[in-house]
PDB file of N, CA and C in Angstrom:
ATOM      1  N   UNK A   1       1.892 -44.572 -46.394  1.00  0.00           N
ATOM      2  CA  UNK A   1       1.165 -45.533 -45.627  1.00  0.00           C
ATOM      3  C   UNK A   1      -0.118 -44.941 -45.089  1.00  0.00           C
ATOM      4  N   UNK A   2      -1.514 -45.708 -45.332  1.00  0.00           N
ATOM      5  CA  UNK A   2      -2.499 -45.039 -44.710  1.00  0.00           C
ATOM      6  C   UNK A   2      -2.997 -45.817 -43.200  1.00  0.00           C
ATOM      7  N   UNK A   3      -3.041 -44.873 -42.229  1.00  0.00           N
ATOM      8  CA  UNK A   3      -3.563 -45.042 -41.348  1.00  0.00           C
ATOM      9  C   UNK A   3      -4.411 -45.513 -40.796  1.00  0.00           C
ATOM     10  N   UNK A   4      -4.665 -46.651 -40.204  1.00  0.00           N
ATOM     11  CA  UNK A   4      -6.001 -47.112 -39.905  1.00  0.00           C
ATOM     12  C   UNK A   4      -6.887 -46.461 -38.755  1.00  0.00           C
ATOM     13  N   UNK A   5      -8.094 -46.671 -39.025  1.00  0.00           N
ATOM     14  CA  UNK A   5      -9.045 -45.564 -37.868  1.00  0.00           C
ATOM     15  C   UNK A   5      -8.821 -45.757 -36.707  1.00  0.00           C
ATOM     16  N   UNK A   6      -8.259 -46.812 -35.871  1.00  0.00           N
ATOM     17  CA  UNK A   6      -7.820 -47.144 -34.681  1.00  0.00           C
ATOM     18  C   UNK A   6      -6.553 -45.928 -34.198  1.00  0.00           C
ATOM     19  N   UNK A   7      -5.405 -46.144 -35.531  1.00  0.00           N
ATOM     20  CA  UNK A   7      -4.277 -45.173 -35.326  1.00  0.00           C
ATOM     21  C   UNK A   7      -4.937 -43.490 -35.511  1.00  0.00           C
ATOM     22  N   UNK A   8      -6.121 -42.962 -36.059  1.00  0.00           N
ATOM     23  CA  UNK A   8      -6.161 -41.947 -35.832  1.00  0.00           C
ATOM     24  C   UNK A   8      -7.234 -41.617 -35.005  1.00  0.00           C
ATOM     25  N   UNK A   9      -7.543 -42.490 -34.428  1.00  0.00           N
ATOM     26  CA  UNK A   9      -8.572 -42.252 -33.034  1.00  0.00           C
ATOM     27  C   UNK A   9      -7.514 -42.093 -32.150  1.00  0.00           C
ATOM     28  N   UNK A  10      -6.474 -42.801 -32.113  1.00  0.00           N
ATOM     29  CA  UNK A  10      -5.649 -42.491 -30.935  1.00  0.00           C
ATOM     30  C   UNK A  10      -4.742 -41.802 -30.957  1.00  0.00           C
ATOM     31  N   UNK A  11      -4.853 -40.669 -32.129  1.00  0.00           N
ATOM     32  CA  UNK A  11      -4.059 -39.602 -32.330  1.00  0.00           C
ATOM     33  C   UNK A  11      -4.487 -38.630 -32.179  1.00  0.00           C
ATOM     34  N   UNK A  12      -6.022 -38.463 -32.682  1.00  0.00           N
ATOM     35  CA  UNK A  12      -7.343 -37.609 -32.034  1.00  0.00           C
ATOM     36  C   UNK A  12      -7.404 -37.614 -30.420  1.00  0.00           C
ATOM     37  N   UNK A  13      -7.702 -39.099 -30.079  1.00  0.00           N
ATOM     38  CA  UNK A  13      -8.069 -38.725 -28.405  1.00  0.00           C
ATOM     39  C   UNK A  13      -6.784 -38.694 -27.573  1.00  0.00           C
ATOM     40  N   UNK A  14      -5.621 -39.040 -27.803  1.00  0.00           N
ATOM     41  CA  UNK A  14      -4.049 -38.003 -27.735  1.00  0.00           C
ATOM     42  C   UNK A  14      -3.970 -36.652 -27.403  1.00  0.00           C
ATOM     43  N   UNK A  15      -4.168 -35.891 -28.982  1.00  0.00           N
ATOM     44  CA  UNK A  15      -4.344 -34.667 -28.652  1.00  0.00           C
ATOM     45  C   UNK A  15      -5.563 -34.333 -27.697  1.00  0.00           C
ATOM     46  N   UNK A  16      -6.603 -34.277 -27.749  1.00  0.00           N
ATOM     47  CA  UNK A  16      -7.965 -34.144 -26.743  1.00  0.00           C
ATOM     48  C   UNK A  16      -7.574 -34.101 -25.714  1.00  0.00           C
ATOM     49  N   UNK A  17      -6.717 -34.588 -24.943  1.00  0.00           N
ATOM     50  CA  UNK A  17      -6.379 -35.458 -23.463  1.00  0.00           C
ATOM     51  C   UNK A  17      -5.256 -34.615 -23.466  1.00  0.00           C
ATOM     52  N   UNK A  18      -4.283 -34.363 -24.417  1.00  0.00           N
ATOM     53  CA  UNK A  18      -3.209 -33.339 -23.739  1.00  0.00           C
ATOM     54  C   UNK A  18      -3.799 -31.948 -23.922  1.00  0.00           C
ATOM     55  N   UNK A  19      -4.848 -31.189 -24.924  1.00  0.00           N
ATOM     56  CA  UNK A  19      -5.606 -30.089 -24.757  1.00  0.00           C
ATOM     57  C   UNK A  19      -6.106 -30.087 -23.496  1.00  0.00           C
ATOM     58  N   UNK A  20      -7.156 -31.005 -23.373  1.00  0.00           N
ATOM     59  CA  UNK A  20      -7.862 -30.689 -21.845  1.00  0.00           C
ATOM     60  C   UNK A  20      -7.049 -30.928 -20.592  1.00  0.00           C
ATOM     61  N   UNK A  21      -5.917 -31.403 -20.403  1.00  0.00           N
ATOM     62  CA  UNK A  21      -4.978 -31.496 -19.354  1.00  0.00           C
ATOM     63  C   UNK A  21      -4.579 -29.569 -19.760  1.00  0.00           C
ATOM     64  N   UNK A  22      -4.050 -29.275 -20.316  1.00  0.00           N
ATOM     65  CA  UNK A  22      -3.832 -28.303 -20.190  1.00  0.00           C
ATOM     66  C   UNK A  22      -4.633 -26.772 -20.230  1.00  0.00           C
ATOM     67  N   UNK A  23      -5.544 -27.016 -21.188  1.00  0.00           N
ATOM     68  CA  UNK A  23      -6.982 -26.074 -20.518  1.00  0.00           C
ATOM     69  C   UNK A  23      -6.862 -26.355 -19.108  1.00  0.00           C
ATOM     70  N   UNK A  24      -7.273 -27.335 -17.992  1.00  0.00           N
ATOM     71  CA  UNK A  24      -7.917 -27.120 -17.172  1.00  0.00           C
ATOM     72  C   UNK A  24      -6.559 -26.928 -16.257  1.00  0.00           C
ATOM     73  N   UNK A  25      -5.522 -27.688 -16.424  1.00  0.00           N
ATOM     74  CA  UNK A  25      -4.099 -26.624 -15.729  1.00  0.00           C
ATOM     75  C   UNK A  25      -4.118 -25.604 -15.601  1.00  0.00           C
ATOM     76  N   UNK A  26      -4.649 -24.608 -16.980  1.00  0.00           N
ATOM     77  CA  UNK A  26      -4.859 -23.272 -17.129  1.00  0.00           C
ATOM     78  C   UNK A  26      -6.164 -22.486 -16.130  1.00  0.00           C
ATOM     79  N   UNK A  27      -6.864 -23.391 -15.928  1.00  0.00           N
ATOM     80  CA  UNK A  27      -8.169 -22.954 -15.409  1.00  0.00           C
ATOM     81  C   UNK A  27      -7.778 -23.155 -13.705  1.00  0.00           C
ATOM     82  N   UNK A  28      -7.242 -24.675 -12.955  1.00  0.00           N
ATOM     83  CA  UNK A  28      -7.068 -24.320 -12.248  1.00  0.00           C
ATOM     84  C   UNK A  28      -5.751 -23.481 -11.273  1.00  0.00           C
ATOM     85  N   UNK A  29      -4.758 -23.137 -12.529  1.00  0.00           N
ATOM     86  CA  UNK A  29      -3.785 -22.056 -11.763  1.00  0.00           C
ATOM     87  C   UNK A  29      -4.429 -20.183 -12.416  1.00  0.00           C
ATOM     88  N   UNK A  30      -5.108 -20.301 -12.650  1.00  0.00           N
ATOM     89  CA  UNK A  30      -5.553 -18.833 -13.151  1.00  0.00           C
ATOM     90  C   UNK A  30      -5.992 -18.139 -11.777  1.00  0.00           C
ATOM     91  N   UNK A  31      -6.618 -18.716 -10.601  1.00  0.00           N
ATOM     92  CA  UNK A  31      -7.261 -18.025  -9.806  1.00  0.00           C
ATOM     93  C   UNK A  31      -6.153 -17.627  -8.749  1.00  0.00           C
ATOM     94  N   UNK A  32      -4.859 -18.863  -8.417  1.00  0.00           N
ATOM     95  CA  UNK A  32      -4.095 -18.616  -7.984  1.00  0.00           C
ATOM     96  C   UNK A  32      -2.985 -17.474  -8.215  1.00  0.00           C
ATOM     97  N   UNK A  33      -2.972 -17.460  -9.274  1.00  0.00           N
ATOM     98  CA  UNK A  33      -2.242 -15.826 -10.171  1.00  0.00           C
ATOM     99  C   UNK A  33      -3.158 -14.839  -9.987  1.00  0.00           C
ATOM    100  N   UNK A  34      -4.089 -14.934  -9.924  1.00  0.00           N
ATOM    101  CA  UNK A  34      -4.776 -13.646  -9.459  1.00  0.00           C
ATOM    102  C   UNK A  34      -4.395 -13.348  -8.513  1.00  0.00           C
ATOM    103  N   UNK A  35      -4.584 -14.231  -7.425  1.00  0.00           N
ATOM    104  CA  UNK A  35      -4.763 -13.754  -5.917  1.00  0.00           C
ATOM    105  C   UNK A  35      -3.203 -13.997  -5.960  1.00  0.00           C
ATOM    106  N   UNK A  36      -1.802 -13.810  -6.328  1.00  0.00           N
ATOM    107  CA  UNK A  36      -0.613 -13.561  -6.371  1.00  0.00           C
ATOM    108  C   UNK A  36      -0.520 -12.136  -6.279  1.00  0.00           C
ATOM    109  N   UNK A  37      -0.954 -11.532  -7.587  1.00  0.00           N
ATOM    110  CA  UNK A  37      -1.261 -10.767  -8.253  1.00  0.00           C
ATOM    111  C   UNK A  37      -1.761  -9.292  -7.055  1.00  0.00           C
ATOM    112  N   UNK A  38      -3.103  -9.969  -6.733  1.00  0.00           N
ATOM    113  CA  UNK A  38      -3.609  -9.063  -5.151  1.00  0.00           C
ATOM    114  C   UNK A  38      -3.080  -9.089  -4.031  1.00  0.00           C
ATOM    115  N   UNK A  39      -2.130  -9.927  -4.272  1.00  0.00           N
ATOM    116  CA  UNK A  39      -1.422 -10.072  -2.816  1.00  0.00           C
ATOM    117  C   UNK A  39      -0.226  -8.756  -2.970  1.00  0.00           C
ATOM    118  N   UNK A  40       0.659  -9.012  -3.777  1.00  0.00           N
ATOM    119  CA  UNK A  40       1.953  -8.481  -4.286  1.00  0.00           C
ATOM    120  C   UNK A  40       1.009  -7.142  -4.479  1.00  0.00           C
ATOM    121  N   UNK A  41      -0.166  -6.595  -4.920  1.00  0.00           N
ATOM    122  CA  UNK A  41      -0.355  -5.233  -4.927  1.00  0.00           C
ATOM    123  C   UNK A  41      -0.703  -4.842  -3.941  1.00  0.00           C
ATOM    124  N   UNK A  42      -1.324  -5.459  -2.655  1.00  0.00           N
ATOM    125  CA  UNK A  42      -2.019  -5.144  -1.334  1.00  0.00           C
ATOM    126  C   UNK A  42      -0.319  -4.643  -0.607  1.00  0.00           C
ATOM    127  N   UNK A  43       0.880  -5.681  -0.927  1.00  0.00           N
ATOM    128  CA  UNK A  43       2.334  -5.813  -0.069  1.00  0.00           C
ATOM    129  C   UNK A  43       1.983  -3.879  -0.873  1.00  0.00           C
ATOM    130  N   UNK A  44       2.560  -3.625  -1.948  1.00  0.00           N
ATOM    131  CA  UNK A  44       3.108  -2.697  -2.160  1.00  0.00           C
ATOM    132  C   UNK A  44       2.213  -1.558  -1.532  1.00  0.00           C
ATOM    133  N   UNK A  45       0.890  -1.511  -1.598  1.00  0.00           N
ATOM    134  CA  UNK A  45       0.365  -0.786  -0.795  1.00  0.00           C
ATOM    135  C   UNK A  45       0.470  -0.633   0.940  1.00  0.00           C
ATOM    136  N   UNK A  46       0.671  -1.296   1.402  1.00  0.00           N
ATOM    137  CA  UNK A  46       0.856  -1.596   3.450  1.00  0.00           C
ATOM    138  C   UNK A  46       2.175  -1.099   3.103  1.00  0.00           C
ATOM    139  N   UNK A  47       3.574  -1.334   2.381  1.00  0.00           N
ATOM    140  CA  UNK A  47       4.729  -1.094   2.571  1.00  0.00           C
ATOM    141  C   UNK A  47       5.239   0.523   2.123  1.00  0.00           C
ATOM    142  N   UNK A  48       4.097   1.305   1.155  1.00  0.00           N
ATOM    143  CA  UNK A  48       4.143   2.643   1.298  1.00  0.00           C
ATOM    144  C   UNK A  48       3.406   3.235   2.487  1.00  0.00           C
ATOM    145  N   UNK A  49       2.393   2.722   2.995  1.00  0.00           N
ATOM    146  CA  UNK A  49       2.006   3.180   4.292  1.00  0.00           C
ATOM    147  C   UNK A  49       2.786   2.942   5.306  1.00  0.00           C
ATOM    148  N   UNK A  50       3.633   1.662   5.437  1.00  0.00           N
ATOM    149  CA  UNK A  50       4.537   1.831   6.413  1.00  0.00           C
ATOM    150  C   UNK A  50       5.584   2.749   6.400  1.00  0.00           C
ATOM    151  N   UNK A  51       5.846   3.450   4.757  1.00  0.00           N
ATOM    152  CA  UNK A  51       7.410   4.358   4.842  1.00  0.00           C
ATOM    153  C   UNK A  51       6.302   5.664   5.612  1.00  0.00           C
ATOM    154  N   UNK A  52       5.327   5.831   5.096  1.00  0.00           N
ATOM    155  CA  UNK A  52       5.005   6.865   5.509  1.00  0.00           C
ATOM    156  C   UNK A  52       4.330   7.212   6.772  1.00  0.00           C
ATOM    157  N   UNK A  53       4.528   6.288   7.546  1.00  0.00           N
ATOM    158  CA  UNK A  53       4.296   6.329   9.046  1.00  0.00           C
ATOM    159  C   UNK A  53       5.417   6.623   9.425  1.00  0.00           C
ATOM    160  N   UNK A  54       6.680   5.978   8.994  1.00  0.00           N
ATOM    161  CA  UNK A  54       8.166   6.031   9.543  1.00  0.00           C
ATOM    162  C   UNK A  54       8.213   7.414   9.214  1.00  0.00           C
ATOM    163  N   UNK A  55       8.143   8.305   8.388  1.00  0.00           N
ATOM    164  CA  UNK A  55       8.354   9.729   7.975  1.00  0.00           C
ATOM    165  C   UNK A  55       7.870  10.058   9.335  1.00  0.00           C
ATOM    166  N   UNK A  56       6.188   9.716   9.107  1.00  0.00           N
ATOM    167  CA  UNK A  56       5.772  11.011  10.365  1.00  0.00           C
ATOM    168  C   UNK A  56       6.167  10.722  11.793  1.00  0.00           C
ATOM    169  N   UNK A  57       6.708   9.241  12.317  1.00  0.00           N
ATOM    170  CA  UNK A  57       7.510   9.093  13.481  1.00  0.00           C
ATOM    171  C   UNK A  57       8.877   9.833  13.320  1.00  0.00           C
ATOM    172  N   UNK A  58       9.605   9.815  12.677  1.00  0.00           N
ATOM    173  CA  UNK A  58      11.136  10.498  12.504  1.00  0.00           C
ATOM    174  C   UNK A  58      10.226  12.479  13.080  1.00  0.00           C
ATOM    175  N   UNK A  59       9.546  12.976  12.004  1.00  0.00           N
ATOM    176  CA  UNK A  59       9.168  14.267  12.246  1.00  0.00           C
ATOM    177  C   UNK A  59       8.637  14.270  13.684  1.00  0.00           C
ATOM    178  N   UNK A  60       7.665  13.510  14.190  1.00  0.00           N
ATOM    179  CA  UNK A  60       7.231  13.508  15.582  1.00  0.00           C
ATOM    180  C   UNK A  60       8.620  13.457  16.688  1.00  0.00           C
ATOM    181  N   UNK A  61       9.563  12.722  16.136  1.00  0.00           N
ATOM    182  CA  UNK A  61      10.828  12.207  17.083  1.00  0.00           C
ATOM    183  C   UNK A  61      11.538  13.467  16.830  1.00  0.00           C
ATOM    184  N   UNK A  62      11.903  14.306  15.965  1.00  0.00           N
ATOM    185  CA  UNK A  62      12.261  15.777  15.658  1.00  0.00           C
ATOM    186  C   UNK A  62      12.119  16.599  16.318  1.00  0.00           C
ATOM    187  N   UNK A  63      10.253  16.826  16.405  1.00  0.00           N
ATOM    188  CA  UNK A  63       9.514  16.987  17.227  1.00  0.00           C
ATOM    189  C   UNK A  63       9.891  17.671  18.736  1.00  0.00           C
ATOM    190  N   UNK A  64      10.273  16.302  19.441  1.00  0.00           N
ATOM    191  CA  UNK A  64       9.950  15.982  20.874  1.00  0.00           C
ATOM    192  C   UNK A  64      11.453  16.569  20.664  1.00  0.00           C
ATOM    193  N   UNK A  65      12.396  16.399  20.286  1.00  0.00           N
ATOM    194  CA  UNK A  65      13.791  16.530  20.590  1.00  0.00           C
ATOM    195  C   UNK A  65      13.994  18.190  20.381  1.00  0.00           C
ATOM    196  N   UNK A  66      13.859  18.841  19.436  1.00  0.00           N
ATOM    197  CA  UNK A  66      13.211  20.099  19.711  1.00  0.00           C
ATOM    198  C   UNK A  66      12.602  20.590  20.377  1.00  0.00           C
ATOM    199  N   UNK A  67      11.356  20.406  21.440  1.00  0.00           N
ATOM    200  CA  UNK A  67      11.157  20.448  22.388  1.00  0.00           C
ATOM    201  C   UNK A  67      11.811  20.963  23.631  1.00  0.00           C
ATOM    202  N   UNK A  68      12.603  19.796  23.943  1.00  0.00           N
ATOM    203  CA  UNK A  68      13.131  19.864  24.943  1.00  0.00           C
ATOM    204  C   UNK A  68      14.812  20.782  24.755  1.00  0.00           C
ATOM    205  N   UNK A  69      15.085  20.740  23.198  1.00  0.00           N
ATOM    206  CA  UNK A  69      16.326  22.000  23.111  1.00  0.00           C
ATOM    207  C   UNK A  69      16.262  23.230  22.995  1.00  0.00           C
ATOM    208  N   UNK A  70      15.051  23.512  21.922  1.00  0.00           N
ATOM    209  CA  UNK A  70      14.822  24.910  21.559  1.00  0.00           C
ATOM    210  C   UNK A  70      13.413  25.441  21.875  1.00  0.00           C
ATOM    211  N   UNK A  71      14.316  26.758  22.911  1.00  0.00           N
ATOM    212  CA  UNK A  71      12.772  27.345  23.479  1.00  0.00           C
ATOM    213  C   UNK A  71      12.311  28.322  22.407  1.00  0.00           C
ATOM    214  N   UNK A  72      13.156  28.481  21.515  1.00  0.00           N
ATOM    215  CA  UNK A  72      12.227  29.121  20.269  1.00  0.00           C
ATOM    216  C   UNK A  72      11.019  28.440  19.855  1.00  0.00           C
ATOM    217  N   UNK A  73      11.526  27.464  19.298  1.00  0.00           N
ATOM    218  CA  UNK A  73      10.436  26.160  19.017  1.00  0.00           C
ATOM    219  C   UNK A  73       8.781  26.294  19.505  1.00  0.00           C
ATOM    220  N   UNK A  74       9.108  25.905  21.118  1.00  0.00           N
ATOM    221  CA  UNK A  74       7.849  26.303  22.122  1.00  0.00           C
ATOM    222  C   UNK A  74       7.468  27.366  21.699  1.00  0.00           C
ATOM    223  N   UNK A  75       7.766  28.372  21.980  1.00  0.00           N
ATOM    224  CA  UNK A  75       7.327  29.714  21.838  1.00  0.00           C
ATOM    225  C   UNK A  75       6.477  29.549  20.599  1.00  0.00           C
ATOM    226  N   UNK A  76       6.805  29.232  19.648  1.00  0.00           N
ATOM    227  CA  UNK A  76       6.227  29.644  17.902  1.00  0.00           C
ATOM    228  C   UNK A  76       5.185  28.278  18.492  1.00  0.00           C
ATOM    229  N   UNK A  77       5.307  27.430  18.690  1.00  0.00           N
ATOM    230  CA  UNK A  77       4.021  26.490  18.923  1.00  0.00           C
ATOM    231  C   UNK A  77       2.715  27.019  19.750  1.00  0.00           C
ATOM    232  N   UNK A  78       3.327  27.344  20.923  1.00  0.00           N
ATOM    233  CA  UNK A  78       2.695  28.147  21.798  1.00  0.00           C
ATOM    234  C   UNK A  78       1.892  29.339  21.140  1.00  0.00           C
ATOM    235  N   UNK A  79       2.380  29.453  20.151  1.00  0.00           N
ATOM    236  CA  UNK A  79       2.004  31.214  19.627  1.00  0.00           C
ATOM    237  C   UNK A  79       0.928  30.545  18.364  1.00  0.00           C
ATOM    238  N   UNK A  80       1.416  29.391  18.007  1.00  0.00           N
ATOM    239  CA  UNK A  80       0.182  28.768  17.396  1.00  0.00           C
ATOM    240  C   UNK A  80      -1.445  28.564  18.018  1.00  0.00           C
ATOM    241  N   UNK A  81      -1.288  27.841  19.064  1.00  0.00           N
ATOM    242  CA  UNK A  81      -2.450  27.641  20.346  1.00  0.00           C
ATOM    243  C   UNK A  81      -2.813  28.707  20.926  1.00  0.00           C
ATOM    244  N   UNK A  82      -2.205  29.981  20.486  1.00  0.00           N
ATOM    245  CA  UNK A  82      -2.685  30.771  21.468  1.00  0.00           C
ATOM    246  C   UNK A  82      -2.584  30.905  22.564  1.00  0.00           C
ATOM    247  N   UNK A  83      -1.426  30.742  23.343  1.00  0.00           N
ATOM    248  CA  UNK A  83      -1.215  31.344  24.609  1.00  0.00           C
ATOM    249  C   UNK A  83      -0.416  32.285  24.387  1.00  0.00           C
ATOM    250  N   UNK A  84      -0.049  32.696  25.306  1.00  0.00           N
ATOM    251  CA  UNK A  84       0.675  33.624  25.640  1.00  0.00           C
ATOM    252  C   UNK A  84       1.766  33.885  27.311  1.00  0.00           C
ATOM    253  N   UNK A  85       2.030  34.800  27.182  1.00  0.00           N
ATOM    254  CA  UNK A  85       3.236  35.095  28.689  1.00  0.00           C
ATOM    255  C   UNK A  85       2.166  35.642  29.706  1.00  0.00           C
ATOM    256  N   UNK A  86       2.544  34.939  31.240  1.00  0.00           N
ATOM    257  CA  UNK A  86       1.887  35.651  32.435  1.00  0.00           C
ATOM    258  C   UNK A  86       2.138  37.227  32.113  1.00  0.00           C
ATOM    259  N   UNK A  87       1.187  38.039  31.989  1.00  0.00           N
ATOM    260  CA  UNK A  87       1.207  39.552  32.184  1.00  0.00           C
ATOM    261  C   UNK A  87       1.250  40.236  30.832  1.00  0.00           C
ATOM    262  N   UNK A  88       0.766  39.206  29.801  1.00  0.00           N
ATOM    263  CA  UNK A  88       1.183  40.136  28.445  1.00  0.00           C
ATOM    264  C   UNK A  88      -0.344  40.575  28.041  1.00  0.00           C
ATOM    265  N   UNK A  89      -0.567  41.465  27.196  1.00  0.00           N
ATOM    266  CA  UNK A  89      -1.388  42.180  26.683  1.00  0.00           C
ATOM    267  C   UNK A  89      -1.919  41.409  25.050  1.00  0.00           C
ATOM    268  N   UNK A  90      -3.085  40.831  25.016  1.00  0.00           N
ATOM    269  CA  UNK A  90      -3.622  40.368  23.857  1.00  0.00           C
ATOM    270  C   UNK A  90      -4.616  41.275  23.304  1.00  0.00           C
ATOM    271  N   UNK A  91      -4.567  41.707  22.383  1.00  0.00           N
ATOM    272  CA  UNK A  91      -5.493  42.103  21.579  1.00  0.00           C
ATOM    273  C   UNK A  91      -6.599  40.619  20.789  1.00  0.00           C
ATOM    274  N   UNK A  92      -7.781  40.574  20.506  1.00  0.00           N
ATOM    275  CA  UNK A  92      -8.439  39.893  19.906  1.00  0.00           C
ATOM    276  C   UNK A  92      -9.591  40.883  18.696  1.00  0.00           C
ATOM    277  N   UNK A  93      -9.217  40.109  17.575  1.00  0.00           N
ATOM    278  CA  UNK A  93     -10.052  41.280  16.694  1.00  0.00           C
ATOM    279  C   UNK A  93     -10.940  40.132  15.922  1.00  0.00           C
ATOM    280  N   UNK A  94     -12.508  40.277  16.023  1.00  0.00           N
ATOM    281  CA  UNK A  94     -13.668  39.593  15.386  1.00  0.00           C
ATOM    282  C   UNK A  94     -13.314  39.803  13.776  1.00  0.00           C
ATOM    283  N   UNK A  95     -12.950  38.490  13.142  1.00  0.00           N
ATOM    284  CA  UNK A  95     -13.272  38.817  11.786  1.00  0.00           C
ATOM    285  C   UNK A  95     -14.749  38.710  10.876  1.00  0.00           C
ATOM    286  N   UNK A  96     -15.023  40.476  10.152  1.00  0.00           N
ATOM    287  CA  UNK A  96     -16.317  40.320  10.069  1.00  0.00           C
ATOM    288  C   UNK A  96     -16.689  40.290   8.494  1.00  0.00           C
ATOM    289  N   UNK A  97     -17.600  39.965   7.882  1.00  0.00           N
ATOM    290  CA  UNK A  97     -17.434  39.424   6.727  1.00  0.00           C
ATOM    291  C   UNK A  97     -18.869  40.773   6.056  1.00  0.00           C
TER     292      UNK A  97
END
């Protein structure tokens, strides 16, 4: 059976109309997948900075709790900063190049 030009105009502008429905579906969810996309990589980035704040609070909380148990601790900190004991004897030596 041959087709008359009516039946393949409206088989032509058919397809046309479901192409461009879906091109521009495509066009307008593309920007939204992007910015999915930047979102979900920005999360994974803030959520390794948050483990690694929690690290250095746990070590800071270590820290303070040491502190207040072990006077070794102090001492070697102390000996970092440079102090020292009422009445002790420091030597200081210029390093010269």
């Amino acid at each position: 059976m041959t087709d008359s030009w009516k039946d393949k105009f409206v088989k032509w502008f058919t397809l046309m109309l479901v192409a461009t429905v879906f091109v521009g579906g495509l066009l307008i969810a593309w920007p939204t997948y992007r910015r999915g996309q930047d979102l979900r990589r920005t999360d994974a980035n803030l959520t390794a900075r948050i483990e690694a704040k929690r690290a250095e609070i746990a070590k800071l909380i270590n820290n303070q709790r040491r502190f207040r148990t072990d006077p070794d601790f102090v001492e070697h900190i102390a000996r970092q900063n440079h102090r020292v004991f009422p009445g002790e004897l420091v030597f200081m030596f210029d390093e010269q190049k």
